[in-house]
Protein backbone atom coordinates (compact mmCIF):
# COMPACT_ATOMS: atom_id res chain seq x y z
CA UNK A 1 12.19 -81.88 26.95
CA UNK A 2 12.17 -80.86 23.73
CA UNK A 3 15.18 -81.34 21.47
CA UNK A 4 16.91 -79.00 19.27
CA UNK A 5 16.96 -77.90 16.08
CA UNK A 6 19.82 -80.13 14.86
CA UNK A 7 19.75 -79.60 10.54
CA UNK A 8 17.79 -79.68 7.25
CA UNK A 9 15.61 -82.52 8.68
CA UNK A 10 14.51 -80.06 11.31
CA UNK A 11 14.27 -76.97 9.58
CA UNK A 12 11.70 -78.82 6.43
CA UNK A 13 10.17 -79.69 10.05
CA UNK A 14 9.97 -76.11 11.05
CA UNK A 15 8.86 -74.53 7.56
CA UNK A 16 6.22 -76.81 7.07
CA UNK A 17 4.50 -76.09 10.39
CA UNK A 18 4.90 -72.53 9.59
CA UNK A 19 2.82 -72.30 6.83
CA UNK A 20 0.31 -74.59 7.83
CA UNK A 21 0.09 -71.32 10.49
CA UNK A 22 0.50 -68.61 8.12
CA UNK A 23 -1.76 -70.47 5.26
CA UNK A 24 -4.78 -70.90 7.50
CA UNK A 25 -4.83 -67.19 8.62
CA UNK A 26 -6.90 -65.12 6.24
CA UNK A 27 -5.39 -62.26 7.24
CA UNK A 28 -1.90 -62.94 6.05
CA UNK A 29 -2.59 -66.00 3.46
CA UNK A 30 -3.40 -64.10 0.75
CA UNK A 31 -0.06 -62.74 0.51
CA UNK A 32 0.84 -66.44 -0.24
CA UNK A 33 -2.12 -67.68 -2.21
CA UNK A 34 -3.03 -65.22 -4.39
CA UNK A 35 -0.24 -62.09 -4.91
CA UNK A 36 2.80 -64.40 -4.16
CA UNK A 37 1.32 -67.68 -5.36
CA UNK A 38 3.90 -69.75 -3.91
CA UNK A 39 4.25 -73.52 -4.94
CA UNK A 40 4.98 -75.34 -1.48
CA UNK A 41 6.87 -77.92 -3.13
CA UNK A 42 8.73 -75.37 -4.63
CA UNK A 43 9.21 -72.80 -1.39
CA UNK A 44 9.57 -74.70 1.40
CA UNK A 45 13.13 -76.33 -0.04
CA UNK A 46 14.31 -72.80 -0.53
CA UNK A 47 13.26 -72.15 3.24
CA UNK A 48 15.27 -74.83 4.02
CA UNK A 49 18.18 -73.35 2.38
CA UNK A 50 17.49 -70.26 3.70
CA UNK A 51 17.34 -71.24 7.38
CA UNK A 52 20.40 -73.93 6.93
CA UNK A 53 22.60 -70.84 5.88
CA UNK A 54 21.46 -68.50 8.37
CA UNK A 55 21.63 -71.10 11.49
CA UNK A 56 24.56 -73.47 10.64
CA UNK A 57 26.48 -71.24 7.97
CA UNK A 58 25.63 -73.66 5.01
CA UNK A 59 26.60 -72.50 1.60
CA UNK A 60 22.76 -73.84 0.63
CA UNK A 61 21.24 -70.35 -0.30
CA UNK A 62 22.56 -68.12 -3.37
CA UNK A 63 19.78 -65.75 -3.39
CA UNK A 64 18.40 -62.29 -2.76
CA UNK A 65 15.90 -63.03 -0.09
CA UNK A 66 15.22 -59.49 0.40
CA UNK A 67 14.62 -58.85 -3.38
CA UNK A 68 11.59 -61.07 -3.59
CA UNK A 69 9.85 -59.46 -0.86
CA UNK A 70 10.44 -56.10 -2.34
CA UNK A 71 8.77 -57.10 -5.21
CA UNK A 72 5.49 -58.84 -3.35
CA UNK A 73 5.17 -55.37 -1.56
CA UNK A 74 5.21 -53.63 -4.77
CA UNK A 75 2.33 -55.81 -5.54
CA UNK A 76 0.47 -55.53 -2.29
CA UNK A 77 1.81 -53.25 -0.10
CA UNK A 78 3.23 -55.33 3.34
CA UNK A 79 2.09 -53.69 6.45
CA UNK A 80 3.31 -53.78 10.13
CA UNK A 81 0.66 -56.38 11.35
CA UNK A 82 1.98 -58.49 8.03
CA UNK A 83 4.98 -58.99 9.67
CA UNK A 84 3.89 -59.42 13.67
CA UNK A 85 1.97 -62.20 12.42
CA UNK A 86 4.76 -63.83 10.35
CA UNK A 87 6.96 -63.69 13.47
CA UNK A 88 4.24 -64.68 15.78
CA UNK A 89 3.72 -67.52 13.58
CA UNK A 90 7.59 -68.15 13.10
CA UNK A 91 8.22 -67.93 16.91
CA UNK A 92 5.31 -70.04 17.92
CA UNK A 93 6.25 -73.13 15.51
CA UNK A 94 9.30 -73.08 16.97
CA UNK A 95 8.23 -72.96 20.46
CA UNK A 96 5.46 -76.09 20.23
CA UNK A 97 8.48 -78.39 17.98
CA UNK A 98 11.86 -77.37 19.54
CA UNK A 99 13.96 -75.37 22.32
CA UNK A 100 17.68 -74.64 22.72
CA UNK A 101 20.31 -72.71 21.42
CA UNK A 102 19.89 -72.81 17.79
CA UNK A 103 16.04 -72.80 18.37
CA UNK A 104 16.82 -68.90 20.21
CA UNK A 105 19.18 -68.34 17.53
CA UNK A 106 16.43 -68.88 15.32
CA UNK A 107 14.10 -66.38 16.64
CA UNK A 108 16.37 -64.39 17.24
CA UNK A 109 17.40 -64.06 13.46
CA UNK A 110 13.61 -64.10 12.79
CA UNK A 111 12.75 -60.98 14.72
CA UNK A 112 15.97 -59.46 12.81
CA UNK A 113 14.64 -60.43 9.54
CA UNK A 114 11.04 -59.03 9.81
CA UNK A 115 12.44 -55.61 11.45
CA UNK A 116 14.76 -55.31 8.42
CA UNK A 117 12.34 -56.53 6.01
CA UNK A 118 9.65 -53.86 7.38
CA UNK A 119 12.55 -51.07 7.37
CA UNK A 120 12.64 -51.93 3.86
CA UNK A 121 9.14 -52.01 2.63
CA UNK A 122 8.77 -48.87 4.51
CA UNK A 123 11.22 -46.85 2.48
CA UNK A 124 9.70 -47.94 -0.78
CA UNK A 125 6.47 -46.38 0.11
């Protein structure tokens, strides 16, 4: 069995096998590599915060995250099969590392995020 996703140490867990996903798909990487040209260093710490705020109501993450992703469509317009793969990604790393209720929770707020996110993009275009 499979334990659950219990805090920060998880969730760096979590993010980092989520872009080793996204980052060796061609057909989303780009987004990452060469319009967003993320530093991993740099992003996956803020995914942390991210994730520790939605999941455990940490006061880690100050941001906009929608903002950001606004601005990345702008640049290279997001489409629907963008975000499918994002969430199949998202939903699959935490199916092979974890399971229980925060794990659910977590793809559960994923699947929120990329429907939101894709409401979004759609209404700037």
């Amino acid at each position: 069995m499979k334990k659950d996703i219990a805090g920060r140490e998880d969730l760096l867990i979590l993010v980092t096998r989520f872009y080793e996903k996204l980052l060796a798909d061609a057909s989303i990487s780009y987004i990452f590599t060469d319009v967003a040209k993320i530093d991993l260093s740099h992003h996956l710490p803020v995914l942390v915060d991210f994730w520790d705020s939605i999941l455990f109501q940490s006061d880690t993450y100050h941001k906009n995250a929608m903002q950001p992703h606004l601005d990345l469509h702008r640049q290279s317009p997001l489409q629907k099969h963008h975000f499918e793969t994002w969430l199949r990604y998202f939903k699959e790393s935490i199916d092979e590392l974890f399971e229980g209720k925060i794990a659910f929770l977590a793809k559960e707020r994923a699947t929120s995020i990329a429907m939101v996110m894709q409401i979004k993009t759609i209404q700037l275009s």
